[in-house]
PDB file of N, CA and C in Angstrom:
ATOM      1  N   UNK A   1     -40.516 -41.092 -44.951  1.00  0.00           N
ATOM      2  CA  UNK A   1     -40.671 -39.705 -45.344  1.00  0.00           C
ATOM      3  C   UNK A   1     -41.094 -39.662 -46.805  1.00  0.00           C
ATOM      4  N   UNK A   2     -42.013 -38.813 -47.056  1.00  0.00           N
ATOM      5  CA  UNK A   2     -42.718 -38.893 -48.379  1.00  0.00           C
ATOM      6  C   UNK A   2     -41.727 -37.864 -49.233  1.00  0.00           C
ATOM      7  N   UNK A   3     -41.242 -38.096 -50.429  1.00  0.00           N
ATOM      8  CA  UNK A   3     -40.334 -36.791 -51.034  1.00  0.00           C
ATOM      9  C   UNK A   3     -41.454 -37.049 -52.057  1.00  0.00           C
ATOM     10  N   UNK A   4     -41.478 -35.695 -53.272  1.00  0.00           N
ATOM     11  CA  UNK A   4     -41.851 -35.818 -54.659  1.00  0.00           C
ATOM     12  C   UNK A   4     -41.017 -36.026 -55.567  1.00  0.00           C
ATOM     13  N   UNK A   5     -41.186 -37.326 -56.469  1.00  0.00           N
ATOM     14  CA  UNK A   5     -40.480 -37.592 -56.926  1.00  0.00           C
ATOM     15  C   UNK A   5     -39.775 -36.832 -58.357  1.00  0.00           C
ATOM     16  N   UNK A   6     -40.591 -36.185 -58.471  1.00  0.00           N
ATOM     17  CA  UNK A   6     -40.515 -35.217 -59.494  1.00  0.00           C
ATOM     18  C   UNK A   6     -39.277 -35.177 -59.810  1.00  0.00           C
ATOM     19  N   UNK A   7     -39.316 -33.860 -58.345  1.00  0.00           N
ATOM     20  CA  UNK A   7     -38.514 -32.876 -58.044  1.00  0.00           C
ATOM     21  C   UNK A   7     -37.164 -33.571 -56.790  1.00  0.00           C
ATOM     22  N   UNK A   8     -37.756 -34.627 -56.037  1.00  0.00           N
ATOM     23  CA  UNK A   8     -36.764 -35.122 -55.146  1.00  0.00           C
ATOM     24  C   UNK A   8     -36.801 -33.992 -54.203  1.00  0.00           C
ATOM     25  N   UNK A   9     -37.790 -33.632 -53.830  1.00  0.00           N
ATOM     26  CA  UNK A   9     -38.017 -32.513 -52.223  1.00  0.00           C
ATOM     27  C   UNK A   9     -38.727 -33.136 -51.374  1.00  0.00           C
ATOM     28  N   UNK A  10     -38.260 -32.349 -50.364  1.00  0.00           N
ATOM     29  CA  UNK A  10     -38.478 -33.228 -48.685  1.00  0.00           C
ATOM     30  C   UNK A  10     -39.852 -31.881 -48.743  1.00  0.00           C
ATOM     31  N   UNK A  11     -40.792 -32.308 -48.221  1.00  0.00           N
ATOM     32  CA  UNK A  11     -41.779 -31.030 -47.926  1.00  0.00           C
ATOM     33  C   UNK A  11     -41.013 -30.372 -46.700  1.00  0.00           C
ATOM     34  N   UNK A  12     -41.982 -29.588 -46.215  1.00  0.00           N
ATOM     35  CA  UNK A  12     -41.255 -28.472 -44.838  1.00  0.00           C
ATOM     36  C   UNK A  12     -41.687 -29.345 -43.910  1.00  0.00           C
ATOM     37  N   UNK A  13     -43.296 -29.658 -43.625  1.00  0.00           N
ATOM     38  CA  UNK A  13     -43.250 -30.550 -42.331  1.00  0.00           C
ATOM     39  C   UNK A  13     -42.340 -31.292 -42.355  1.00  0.00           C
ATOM     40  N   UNK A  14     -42.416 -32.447 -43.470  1.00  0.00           N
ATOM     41  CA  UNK A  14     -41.218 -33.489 -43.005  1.00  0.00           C
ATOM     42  C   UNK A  14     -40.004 -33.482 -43.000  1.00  0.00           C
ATOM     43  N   UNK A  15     -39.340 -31.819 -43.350  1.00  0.00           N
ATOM     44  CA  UNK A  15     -38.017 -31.595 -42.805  1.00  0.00           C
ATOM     45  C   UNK A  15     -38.041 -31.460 -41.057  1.00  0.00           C
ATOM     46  N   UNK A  16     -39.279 -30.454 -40.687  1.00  0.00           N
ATOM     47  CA  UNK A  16     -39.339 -30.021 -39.430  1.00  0.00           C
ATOM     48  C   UNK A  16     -39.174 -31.968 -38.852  1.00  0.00           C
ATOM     49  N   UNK A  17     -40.393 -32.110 -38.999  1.00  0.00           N
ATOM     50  CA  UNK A  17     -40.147 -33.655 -38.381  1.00  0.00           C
ATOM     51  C   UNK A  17     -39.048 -34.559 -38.111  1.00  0.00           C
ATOM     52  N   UNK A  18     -38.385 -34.292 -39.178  1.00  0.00           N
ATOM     53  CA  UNK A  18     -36.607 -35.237 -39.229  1.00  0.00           C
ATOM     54  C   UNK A  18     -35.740 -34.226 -38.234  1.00  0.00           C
ATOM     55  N   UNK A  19     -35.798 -33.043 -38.572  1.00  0.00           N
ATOM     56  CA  UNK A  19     -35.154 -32.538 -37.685  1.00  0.00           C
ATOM     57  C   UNK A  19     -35.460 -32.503 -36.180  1.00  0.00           C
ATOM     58  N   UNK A  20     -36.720 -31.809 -35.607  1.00  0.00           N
ATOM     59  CA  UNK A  20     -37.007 -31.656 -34.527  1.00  0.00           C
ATOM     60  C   UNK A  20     -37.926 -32.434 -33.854  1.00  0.00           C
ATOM     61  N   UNK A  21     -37.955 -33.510 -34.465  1.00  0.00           N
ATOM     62  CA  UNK A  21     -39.302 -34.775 -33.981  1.00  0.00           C
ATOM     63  C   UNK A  21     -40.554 -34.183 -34.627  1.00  0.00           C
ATOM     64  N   UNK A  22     -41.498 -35.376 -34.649  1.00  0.00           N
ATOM     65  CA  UNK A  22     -42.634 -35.278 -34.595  1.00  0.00           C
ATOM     66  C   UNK A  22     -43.814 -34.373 -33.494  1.00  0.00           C
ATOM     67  N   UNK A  23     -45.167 -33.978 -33.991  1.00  0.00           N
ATOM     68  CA  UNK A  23     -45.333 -32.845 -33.176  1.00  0.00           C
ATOM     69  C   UNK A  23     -45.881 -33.669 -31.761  1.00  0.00           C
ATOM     70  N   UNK A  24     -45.271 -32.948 -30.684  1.00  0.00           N
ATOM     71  CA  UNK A  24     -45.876 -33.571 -29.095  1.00  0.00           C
ATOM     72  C   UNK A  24     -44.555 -33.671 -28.392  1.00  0.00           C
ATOM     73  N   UNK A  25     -43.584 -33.898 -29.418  1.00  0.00           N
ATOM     74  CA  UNK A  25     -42.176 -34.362 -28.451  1.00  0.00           C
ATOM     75  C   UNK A  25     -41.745 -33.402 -27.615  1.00  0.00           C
ATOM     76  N   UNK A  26     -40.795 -33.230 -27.232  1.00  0.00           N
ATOM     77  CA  UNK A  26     -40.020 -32.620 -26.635  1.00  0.00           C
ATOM     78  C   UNK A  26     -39.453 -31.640 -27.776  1.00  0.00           C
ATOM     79  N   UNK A  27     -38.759 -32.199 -28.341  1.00  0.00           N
ATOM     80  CA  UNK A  27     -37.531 -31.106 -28.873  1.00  0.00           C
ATOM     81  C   UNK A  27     -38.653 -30.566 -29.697  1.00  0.00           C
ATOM     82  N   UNK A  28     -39.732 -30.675 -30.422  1.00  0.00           N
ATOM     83  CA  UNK A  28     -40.631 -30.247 -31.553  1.00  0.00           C
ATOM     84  C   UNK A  28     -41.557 -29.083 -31.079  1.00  0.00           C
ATOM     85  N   UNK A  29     -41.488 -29.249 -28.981  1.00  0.00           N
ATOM     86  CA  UNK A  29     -42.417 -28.134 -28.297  1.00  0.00           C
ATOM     87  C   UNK A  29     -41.233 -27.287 -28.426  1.00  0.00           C
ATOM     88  N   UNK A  30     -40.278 -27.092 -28.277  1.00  0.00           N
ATOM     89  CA  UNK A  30     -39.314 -26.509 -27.969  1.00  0.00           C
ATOM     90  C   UNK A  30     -39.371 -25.640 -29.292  1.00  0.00           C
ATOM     91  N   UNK A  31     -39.061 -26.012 -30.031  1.00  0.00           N
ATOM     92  CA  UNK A  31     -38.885 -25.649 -31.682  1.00  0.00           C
ATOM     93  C   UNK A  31     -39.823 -25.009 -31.646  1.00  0.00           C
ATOM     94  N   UNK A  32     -41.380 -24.591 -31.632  1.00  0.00           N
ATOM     95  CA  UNK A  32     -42.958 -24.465 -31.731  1.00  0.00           C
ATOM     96  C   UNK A  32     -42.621 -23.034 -30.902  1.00  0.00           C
ATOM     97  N   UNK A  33     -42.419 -23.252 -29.931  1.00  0.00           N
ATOM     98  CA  UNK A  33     -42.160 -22.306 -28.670  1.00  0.00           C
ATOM     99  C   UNK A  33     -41.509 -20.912 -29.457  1.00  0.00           C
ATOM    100  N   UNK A  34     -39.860 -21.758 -29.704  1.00  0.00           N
ATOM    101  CA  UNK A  34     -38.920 -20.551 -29.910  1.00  0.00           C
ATOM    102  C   UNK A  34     -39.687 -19.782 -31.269  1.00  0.00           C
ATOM    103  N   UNK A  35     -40.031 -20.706 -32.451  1.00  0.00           N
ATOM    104  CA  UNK A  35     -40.699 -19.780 -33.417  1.00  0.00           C
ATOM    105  C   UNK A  35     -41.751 -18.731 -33.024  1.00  0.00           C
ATOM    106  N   UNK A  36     -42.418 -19.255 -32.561  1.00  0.00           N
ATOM    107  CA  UNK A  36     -43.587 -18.178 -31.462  1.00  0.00           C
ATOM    108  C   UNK A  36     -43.336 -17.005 -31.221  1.00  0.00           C
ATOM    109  N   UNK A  37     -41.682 -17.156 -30.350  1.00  0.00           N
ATOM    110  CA  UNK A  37     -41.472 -15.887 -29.774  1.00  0.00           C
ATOM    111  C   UNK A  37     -40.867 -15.301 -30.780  1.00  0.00           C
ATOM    112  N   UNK A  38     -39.837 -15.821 -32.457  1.00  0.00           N
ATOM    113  CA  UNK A  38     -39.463 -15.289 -33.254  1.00  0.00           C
ATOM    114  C   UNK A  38     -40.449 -14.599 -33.596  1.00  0.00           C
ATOM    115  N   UNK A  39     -42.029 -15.190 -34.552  1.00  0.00           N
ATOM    116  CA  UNK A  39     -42.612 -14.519 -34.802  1.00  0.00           C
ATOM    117  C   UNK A  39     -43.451 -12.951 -34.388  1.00  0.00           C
ATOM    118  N   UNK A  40     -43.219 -13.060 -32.833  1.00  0.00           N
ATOM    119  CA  UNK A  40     -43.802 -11.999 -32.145  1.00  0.00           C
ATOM    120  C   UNK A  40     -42.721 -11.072 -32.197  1.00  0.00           C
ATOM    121  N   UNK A  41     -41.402 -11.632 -31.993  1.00  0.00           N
ATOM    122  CA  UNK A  41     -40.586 -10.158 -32.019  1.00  0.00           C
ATOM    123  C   UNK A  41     -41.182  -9.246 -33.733  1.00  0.00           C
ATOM    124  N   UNK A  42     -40.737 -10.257 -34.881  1.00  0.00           N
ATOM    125  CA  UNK A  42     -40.881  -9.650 -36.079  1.00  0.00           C
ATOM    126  C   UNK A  42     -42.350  -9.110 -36.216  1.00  0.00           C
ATOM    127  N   UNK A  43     -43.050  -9.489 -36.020  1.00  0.00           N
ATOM    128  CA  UNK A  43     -44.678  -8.620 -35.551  1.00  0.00           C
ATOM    129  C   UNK A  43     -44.611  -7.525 -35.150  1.00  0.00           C
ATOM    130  N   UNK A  44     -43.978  -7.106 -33.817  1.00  0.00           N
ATOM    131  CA  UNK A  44     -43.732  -6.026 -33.146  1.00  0.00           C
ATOM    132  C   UNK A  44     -42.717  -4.774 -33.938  1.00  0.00           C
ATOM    133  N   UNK A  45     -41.734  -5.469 -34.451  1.00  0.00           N
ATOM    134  CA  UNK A  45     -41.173  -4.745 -35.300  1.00  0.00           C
ATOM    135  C   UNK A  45     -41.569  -4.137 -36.628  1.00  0.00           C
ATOM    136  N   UNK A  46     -42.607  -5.413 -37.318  1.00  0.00           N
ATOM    137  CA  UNK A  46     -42.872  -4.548 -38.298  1.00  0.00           C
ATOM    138  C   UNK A  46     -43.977  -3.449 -37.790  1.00  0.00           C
ATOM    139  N   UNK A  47     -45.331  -3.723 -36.717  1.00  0.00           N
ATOM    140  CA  UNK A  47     -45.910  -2.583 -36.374  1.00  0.00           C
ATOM    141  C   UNK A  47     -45.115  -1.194 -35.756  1.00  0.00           C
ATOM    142  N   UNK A  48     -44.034  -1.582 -35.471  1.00  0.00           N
ATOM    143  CA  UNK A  48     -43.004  -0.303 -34.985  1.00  0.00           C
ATOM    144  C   UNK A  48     -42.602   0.466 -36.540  1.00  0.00           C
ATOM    145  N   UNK A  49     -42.532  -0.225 -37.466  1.00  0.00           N
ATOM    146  CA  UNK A  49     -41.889   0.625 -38.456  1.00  0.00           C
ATOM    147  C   UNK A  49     -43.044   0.691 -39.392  1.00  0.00           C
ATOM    148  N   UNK A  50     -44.025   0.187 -39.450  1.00  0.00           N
ATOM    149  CA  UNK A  50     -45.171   1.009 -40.144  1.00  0.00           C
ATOM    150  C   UNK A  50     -45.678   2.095 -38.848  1.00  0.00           C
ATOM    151  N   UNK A  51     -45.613   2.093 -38.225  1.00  0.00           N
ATOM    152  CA  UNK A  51     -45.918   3.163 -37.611  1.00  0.00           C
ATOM    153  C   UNK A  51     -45.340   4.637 -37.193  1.00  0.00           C
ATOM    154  N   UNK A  52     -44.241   4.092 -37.876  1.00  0.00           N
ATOM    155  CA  UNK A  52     -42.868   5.283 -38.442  1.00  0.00           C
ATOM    156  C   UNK A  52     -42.025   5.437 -37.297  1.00  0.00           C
ATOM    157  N   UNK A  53     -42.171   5.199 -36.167  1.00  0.00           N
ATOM    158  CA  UNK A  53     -41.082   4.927 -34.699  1.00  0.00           C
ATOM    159  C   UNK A  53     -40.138   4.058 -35.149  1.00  0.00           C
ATOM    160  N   UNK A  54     -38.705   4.719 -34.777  1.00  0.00           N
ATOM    161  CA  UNK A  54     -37.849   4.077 -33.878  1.00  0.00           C
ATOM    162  C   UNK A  54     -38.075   3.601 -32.607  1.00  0.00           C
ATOM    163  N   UNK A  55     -37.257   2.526 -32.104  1.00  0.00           N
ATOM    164  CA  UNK A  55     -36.882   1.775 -31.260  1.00  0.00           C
ATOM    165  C   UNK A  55     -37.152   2.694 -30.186  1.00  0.00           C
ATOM    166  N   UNK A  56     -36.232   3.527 -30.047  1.00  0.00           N
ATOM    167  CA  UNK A  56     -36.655   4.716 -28.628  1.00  0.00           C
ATOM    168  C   UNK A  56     -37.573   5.503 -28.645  1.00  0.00           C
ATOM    169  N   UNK A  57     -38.342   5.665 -29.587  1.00  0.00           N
ATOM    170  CA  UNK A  57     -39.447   5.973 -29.288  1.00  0.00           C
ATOM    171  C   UNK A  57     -40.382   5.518 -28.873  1.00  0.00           C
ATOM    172  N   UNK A  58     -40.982   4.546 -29.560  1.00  0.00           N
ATOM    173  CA  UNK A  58     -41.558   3.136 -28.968  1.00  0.00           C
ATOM    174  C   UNK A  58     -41.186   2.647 -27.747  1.00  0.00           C
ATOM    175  N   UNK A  59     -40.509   2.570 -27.158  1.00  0.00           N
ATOM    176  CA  UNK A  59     -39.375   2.100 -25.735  1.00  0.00           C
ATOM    177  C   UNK A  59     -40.323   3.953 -24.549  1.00  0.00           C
ATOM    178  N   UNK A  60     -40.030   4.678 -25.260  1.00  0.00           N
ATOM    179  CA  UNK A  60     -40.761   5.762 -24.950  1.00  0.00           C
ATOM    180  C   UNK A  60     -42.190   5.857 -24.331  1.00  0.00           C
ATOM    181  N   UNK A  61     -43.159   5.851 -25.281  1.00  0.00           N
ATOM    182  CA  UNK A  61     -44.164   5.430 -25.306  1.00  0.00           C
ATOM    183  C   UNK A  61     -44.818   4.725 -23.986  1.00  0.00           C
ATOM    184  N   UNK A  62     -43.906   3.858 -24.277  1.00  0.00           N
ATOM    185  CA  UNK A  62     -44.405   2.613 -23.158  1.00  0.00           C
ATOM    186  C   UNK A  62     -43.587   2.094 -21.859  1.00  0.00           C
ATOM    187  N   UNK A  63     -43.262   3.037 -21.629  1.00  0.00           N
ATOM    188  CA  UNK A  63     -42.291   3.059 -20.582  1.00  0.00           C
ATOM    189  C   UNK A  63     -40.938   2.360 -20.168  1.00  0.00           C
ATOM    190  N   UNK A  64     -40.446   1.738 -21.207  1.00  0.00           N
ATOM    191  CA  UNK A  64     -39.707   1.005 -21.273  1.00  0.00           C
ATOM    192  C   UNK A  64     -38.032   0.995 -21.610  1.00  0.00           C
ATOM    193  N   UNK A  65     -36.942   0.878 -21.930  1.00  0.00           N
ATOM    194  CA  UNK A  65     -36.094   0.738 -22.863  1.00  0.00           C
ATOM    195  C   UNK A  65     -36.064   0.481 -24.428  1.00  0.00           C
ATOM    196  N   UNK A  66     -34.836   1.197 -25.062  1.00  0.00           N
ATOM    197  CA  UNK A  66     -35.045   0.885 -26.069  1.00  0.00           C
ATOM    198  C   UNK A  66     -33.702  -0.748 -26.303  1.00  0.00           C
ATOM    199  N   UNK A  67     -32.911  -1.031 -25.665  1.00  0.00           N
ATOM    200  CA  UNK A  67     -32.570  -2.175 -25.254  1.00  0.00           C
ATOM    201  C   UNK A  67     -33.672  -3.225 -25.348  1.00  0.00           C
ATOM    202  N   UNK A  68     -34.540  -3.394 -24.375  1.00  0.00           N
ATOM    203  CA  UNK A  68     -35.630  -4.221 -24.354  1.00  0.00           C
ATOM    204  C   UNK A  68     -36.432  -4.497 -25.415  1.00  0.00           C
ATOM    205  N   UNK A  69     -36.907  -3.005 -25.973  1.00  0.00           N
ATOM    206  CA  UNK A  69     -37.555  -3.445 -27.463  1.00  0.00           C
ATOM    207  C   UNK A  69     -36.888  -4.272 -28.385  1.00  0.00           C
ATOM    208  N   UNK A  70     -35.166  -3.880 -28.238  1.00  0.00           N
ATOM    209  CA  UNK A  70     -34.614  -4.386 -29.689  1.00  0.00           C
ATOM    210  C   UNK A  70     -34.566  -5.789 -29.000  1.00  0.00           C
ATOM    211  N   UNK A  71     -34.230  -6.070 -28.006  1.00  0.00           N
ATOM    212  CA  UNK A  71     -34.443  -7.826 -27.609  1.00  0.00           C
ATOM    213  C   UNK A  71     -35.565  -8.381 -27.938  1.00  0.00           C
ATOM    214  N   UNK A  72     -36.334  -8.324 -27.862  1.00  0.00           N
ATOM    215  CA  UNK A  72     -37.767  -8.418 -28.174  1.00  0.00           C
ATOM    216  C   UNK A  72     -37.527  -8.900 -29.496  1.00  0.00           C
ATOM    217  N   UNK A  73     -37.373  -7.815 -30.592  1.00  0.00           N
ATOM    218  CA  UNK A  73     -37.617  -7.580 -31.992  1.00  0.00           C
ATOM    219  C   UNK A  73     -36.689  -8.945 -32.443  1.00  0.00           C
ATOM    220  N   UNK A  74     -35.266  -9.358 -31.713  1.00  0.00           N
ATOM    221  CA  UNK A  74     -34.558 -10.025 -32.003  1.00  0.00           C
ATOM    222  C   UNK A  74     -34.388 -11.138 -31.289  1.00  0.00           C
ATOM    223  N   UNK A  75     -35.602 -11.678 -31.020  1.00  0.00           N
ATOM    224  CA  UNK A  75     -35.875 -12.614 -29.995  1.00  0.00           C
ATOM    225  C   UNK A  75     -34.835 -12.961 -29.219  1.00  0.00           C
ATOM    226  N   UNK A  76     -34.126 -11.920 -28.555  1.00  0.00           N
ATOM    227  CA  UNK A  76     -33.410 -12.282 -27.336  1.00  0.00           C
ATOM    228  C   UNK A  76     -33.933 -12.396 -25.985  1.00  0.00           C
ATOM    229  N   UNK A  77     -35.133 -12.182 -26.242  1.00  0.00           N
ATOM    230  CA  UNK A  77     -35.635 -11.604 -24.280  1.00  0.00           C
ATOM    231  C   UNK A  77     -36.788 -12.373 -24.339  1.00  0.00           C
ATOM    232  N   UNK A  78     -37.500 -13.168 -23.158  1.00  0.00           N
ATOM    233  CA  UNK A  78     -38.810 -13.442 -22.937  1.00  0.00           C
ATOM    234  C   UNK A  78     -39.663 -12.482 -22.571  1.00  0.00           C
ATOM    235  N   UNK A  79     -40.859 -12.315 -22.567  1.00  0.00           N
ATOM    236  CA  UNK A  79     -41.279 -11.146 -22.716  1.00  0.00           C
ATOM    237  C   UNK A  79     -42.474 -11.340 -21.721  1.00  0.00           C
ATOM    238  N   UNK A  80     -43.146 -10.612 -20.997  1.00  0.00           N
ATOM    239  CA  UNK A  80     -44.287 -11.038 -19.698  1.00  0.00           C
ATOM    240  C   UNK A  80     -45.559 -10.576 -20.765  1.00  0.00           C
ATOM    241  N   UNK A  81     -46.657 -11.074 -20.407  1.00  0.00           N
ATOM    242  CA  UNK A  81     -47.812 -10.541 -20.938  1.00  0.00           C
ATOM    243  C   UNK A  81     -48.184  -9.518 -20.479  1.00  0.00           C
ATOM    244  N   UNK A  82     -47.829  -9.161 -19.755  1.00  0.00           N
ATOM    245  CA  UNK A  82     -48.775  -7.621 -19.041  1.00  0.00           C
ATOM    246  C   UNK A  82     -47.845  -6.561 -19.795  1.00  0.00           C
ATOM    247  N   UNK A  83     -46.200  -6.987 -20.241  1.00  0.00           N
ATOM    248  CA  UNK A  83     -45.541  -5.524 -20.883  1.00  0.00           C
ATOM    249  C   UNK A  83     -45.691  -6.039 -22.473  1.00  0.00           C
ATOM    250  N   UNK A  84     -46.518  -7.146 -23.123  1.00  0.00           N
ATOM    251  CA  UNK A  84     -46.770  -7.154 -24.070  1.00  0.00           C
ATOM    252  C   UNK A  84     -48.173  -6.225 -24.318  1.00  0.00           C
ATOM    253  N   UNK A  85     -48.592  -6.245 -23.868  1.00  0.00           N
ATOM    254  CA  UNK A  85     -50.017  -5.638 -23.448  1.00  0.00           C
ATOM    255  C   UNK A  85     -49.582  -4.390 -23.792  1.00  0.00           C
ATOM    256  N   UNK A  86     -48.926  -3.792 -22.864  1.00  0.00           N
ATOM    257  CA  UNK A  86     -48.853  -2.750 -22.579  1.00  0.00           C
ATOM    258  C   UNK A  86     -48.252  -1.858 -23.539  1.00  0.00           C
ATOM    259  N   UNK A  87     -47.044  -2.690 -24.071  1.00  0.00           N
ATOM    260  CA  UNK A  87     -46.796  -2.022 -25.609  1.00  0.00           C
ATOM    261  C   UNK A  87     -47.673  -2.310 -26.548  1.00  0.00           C
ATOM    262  N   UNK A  88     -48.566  -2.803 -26.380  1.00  0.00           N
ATOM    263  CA  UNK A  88     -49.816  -2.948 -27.788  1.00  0.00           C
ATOM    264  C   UNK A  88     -50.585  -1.815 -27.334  1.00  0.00           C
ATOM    265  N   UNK A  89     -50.907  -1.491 -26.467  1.00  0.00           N
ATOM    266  CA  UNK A  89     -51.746  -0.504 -26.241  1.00  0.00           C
ATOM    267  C   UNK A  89     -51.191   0.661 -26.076  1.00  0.00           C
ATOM    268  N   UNK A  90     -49.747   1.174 -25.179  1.00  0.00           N
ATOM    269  CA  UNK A  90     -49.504   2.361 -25.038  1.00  0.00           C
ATOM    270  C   UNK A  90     -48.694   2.734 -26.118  1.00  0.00           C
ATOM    271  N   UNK A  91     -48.091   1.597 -26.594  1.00  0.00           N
ATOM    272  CA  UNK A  91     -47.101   1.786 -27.819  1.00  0.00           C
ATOM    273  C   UNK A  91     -47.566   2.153 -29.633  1.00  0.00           C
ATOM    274  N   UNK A  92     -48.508   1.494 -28.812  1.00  0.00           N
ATOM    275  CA  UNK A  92     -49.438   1.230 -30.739  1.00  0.00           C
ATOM    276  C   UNK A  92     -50.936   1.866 -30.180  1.00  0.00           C
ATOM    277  N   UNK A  93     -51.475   1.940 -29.437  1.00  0.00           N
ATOM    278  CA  UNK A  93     -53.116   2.146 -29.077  1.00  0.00           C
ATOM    279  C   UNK A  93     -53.897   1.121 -29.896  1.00  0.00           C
ATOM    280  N   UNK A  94     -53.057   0.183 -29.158  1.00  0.00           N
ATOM    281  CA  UNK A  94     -54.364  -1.247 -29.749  1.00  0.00           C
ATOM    282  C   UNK A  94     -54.539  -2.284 -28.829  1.00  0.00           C
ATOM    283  N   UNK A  95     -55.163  -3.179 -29.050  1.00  0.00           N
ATOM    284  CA  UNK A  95     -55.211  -3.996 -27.816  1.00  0.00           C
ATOM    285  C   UNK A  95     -55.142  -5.492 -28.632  1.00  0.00           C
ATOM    286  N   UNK A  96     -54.689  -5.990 -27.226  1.00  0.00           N
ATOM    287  CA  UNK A  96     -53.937  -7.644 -27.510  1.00  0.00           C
ATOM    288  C   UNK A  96     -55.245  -8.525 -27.940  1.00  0.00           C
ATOM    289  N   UNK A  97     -55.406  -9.496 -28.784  1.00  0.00           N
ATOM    290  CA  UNK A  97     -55.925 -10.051 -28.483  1.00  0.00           C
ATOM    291  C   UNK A  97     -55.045 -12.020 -28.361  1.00  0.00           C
ATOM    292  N   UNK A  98     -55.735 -12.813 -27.418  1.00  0.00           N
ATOM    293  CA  UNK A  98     -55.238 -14.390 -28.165  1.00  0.00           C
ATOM    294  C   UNK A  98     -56.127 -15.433 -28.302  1.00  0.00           C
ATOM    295  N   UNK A  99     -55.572 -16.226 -28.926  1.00  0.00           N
ATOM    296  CA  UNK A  99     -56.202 -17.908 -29.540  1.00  0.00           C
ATOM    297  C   UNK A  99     -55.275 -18.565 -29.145  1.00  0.00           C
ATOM    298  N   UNK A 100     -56.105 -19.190 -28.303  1.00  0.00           N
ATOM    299  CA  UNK A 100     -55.655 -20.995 -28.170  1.00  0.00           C
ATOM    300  C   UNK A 100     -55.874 -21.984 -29.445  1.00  0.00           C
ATOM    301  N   UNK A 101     -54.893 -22.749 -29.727  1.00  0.00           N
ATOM    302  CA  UNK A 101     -55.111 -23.874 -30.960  1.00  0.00           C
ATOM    303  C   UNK A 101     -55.144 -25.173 -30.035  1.00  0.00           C
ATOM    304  N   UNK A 102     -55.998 -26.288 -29.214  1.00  0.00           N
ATOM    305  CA  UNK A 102     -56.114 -27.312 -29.043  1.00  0.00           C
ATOM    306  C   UNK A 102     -55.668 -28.604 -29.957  1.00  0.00           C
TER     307      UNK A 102
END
Protein backbone atom coordinates (compact mmCIF):
# COMPACT_ATOMS: atom_id res chain seq x y z
CA UNK A 1 0.00 0.00 0.00
CA UNK A 2 1.44 3.28 -1.10
CA UNK A 3 0.99 6.00 1.98
CA UNK A 4 2.58 9.71 1.56
CA UNK A 5 5.12 10.02 3.45
CA UNK A 6 4.76 13.42 4.20
CA UNK A 7 1.75 13.27 5.79
CA UNK A 8 1.57 9.29 6.60
CA UNK A 9 -2.04 8.95 4.67
CA UNK A 10 -3.50 5.94 3.22
CA UNK A 11 -5.21 7.48 -0.10
CA UNK A 12 -9.14 6.57 -0.37
CA UNK A 13 -8.67 3.88 -3.04
CA UNK A 14 -6.24 2.13 -0.99
CA UNK A 15 -8.33 2.36 2.08
CA UNK A 16 -11.37 1.07 -0.07
CA UNK A 17 -8.99 -1.74 -1.25
CA UNK A 18 -7.75 -2.89 2.34
CA UNK A 19 -11.01 -2.77 3.39
CA UNK A 20 -13.31 -4.19 0.76
CA UNK A 21 -10.82 -5.95 -1.69
CA UNK A 22 -9.57 -5.00 -4.73
CA UNK A 23 -11.94 -3.96 -7.65
CA UNK A 24 -13.69 -7.37 -9.32
CA UNK A 25 -13.99 -9.22 -5.97
CA UNK A 26 -16.75 -10.05 -4.35
CA UNK A 27 -17.00 -8.02 -1.29
CA UNK A 28 -15.65 -4.73 -3.50
CA UNK A 29 -18.99 -5.50 -6.06
CA UNK A 30 -20.93 -5.50 -3.12
CA UNK A 31 -19.48 -2.26 -1.66
CA UNK A 32 -19.80 -0.54 -5.52
CA UNK A 33 -23.44 -1.74 -5.54
CA UNK A 34 -24.57 -0.51 -2.03
CA UNK A 35 -22.86 3.05 -2.75
CA UNK A 36 -24.86 3.22 -6.02
CA UNK A 37 -27.99 2.83 -4.39
CA UNK A 38 -26.70 5.35 -1.47
CA UNK A 39 -25.94 7.74 -4.05
CA UNK A 40 -29.34 7.54 -5.85
CA UNK A 41 -31.34 7.80 -2.74
CA UNK A 42 -29.31 11.26 -1.89
CA UNK A 43 -29.88 12.38 -5.65
CA UNK A 44 -33.50 11.90 -5.33
CA UNK A 45 -33.62 13.71 -2.24
CA UNK A 46 -31.76 16.51 -3.04
CA UNK A 47 -34.01 16.96 -6.43
CA UNK A 48 -37.07 16.60 -3.96
CA UNK A 49 -35.92 19.53 -1.90
CA UNK A 50 -34.75 21.82 -4.57
CA UNK A 51 -37.85 21.39 -5.93
CA UNK A 52 -39.49 22.58 -2.71
CA UNK A 53 -41.67 19.10 -2.04
CA UNK A 54 -41.95 17.19 0.81
CA UNK A 55 -41.81 13.58 0.95
CA UNK A 56 -45.73 13.31 0.53
CA UNK A 57 -45.93 15.24 -1.94
CA UNK A 58 -43.56 13.78 -4.13
CA UNK A 59 -44.96 10.18 -2.96
CA UNK A 60 -48.13 12.13 -4.41
CA UNK A 61 -47.16 13.01 -7.59
CA UNK A 62 -46.15 9.73 -8.49
CA UNK A 63 -48.34 7.54 -7.16
CA UNK A 64 -46.67 6.21 -4.55
CA UNK A 65 -46.05 6.39 -0.65
CA UNK A 66 -44.43 8.67 1.25
CA UNK A 67 -42.84 5.61 3.31
CA UNK A 68 -41.30 4.41 0.07
CA UNK A 69 -39.80 7.69 -0.90
CA UNK A 70 -38.17 8.11 2.51
CA UNK A 71 -36.69 4.41 2.00
CA UNK A 72 -35.40 5.27 -1.05
CA UNK A 73 -33.84 8.64 0.17
CA UNK A 74 -32.34 6.43 3.04
CA UNK A 75 -31.27 3.65 1.15
CA UNK A 76 -33.46 1.25 2.79
CA UNK A 77 -35.48 -0.13 -0.18
CA UNK A 78 -34.35 -1.51 -3.65
CA UNK A 79 -35.94 0.30 -6.02
CA UNK A 80 -37.37 -1.21 -9.74
CA UNK A 81 -36.52 0.87 -12.77
CA UNK A 82 -39.81 1.43 -14.13
CA UNK A 83 -40.87 3.33 -10.45
CA UNK A 84 -37.51 5.06 -10.80
CA UNK A 85 -38.61 6.27 -14.04
CA UNK A 86 -41.59 7.09 -13.08
CA UNK A 87 -40.68 9.34 -10.25
CA UNK A 88 -38.22 11.15 -12.57
CA UNK A 89 -40.79 11.92 -14.78
CA UNK A 90 -44.10 12.21 -12.88
CA UNK A 91 -42.36 13.40 -9.82
CA UNK A 92 -39.85 15.83 -11.27
CA UNK A 93 -41.02 16.00 -15.23
CA UNK A 94 -37.75 14.75 -16.35
CA UNK A 95 -36.58 11.82 -17.77
CA UNK A 96 -34.05 9.07 -16.74
CA UNK A 97 -31.27 8.82 -18.45
CA UNK A 98 -28.12 5.78 -18.01
CA UNK A 99 -24.37 4.92 -18.66
CA UNK A 100 -22.80 1.88 -18.60
CA UNK A 101 -18.95 2.12 -17.39
CA UNK A 102 -17.20 -1.18 -18.98
Amino acid sequence: MKKNTKDNLTSFADHLDLQYGKKGTKSREQYEEGFEAFKLGVMLQELRKESGMTQDQLAEKCGTTKTYISRIENDASDIRLSTLMRIIREGFGGHLKLNVEL
